[in-house]
N, C-alpha and C. Protein backbone atom coordinates (compact mmCIF):
# COMPACT_ATOMS: atom_id res chain seq x y z
N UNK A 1 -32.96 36.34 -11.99
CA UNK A 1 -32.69 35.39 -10.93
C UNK A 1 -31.69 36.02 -9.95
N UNK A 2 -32.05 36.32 -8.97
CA UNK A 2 -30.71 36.33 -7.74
C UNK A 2 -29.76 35.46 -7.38
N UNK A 3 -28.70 36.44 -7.01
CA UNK A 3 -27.68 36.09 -7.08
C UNK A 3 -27.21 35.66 -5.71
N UNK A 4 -26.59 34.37 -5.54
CA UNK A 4 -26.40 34.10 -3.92
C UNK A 4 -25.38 34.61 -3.16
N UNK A 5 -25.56 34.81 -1.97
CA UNK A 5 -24.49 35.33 -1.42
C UNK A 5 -23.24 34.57 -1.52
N UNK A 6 -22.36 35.19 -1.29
CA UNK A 6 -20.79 33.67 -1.04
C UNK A 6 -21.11 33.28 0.16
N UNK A 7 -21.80 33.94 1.41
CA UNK A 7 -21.64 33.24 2.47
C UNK A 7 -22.70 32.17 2.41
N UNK A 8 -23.77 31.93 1.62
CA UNK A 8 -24.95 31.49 1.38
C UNK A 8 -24.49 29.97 1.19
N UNK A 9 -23.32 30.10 0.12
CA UNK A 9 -22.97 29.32 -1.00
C UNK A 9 -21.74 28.57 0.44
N UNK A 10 -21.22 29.16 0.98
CA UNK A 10 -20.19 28.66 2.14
C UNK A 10 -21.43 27.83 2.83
N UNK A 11 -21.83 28.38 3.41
CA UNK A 11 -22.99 27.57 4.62
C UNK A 11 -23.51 26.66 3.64
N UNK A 12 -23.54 26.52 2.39
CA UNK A 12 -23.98 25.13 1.90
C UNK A 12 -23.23 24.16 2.05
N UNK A 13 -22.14 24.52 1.24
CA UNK A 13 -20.93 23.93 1.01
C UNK A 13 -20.58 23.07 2.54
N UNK A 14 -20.58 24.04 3.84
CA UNK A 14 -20.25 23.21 5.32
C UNK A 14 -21.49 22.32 5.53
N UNK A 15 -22.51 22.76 5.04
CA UNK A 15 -23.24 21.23 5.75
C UNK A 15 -22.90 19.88 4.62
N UNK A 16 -22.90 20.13 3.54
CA UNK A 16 -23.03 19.12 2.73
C UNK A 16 -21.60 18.30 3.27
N UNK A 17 -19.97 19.01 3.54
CA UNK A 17 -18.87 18.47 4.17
C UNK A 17 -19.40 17.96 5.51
N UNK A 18 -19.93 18.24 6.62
CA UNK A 18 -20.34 17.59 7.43
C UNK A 18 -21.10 16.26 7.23
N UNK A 19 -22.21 16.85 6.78
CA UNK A 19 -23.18 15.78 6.04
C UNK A 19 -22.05 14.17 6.17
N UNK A 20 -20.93 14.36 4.91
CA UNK A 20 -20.33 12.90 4.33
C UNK A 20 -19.44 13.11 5.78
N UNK A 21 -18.74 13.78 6.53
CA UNK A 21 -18.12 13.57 7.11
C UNK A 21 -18.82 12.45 8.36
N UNK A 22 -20.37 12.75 8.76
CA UNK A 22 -20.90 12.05 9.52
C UNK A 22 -21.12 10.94 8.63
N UNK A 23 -21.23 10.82 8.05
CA UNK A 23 -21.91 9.40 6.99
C UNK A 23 -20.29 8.44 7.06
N UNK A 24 -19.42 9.24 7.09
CA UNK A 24 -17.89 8.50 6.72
C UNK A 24 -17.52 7.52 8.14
N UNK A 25 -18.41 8.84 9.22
CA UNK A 25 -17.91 8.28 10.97
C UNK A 25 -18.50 7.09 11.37
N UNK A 26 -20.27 6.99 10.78
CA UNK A 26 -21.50 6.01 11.00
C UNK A 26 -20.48 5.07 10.05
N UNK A 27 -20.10 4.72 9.05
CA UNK A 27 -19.40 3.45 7.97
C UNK A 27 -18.58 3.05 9.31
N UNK A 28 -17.72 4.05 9.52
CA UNK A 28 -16.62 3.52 10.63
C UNK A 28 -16.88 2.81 11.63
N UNK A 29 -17.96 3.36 12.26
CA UNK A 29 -18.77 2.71 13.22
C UNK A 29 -18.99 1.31 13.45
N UNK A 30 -19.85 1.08 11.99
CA UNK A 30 -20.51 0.37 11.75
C UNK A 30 -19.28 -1.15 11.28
N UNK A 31 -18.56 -0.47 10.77
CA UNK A 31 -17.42 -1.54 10.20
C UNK A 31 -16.11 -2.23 11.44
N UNK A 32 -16.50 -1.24 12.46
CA UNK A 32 -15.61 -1.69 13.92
C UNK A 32 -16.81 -2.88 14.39
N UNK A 33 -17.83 -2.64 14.18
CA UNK A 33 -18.97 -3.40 15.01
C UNK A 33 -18.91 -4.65 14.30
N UNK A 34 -18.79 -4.63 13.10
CA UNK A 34 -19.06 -5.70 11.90
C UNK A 34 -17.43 -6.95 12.14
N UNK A 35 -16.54 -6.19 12.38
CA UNK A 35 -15.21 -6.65 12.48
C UNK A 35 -15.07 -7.69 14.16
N UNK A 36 -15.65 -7.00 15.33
CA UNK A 36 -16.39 -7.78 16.57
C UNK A 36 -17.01 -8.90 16.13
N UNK A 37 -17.72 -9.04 14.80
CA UNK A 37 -18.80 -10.17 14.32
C UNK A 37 -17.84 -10.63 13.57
N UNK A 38 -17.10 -10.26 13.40
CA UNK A 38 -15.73 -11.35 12.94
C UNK A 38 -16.27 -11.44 11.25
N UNK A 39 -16.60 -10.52 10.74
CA UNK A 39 -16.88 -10.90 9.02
C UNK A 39 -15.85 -10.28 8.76
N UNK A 40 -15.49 -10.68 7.23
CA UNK A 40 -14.16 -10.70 6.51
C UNK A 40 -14.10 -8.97 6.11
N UNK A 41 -13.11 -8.76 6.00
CA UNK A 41 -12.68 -7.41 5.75
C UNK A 41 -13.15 -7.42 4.29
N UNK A 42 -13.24 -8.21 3.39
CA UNK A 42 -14.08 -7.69 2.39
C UNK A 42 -15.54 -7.60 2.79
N UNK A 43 -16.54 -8.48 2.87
CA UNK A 43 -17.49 -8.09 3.57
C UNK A 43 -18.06 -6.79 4.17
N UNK A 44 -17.18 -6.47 5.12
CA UNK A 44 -17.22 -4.91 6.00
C UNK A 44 -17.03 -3.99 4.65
N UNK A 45 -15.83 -3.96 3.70
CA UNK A 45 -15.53 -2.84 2.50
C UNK A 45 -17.02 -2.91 1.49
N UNK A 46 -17.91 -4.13 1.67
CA UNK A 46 -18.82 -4.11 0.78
C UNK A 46 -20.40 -3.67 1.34
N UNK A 47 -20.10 -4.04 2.85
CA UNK A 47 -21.32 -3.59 3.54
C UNK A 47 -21.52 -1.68 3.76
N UNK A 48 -19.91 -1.79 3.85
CA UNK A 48 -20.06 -0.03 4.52
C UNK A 48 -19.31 0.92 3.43
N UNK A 49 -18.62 0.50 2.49
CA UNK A 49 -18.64 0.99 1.57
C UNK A 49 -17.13 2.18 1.82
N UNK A 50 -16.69 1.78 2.82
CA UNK A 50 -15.27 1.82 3.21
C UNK A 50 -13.79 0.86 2.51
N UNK A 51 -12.58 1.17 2.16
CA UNK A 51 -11.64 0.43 1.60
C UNK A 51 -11.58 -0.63 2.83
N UNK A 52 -10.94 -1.58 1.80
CA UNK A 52 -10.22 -2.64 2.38
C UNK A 52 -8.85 -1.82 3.67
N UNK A 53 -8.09 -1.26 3.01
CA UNK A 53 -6.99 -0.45 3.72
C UNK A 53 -7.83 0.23 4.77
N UNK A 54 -8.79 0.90 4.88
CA UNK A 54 -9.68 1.89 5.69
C UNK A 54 -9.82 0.99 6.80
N UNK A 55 -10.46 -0.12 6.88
CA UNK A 55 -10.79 -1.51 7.66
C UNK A 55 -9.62 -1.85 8.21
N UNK A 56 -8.83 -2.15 7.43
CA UNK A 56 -7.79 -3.07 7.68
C UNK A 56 -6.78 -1.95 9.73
N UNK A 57 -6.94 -1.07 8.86
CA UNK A 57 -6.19 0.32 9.82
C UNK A 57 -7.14 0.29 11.28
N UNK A 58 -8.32 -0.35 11.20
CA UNK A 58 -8.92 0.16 12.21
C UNK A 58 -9.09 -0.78 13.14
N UNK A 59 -9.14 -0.15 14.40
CA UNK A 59 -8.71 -1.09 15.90
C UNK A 59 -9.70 -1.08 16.69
C-alpha cells in the first residue's frame, strides 16, 4: 500500500477544517436569522446545534 504524502495528508486535513469552519458560519447564520423570529435561545441551541452562550454572544 502507498504511502501518503504529508502534504497529501495536510491538504486533507485543510479542507475537512474549512469544511466545519463553514458549517460553524451557516449555524451562525442561521441562528442570527432565527433570533429576528424571536425563538428562544434554547430553540436556536437546538435547531443549529450551537451553545446557549454561542447565541446568547451574538448581535
Amino acid at each position: 500500500m502507498p504511502k501518503q504524502c504529508a502534504c497529501t495528508k495536510k491538504a486533507k486535513r485543510a479542507v475537512v477544517i474549512a469544511k466545519a469552519e463553514g458549517e460553524h458560519k451557516k449555524a451562525i447564520e442561521t441562528a442570527l436569522k432565527l433570533k429576528k423570529m424571536a425563538l428562544s435561545v434554547e430553540q436556536i441551541a437546538e435547531a443549529t446545534g450551537l451553545t446557549i452562550d454561542e447565541i446568547e454572544k451574538l448581535k
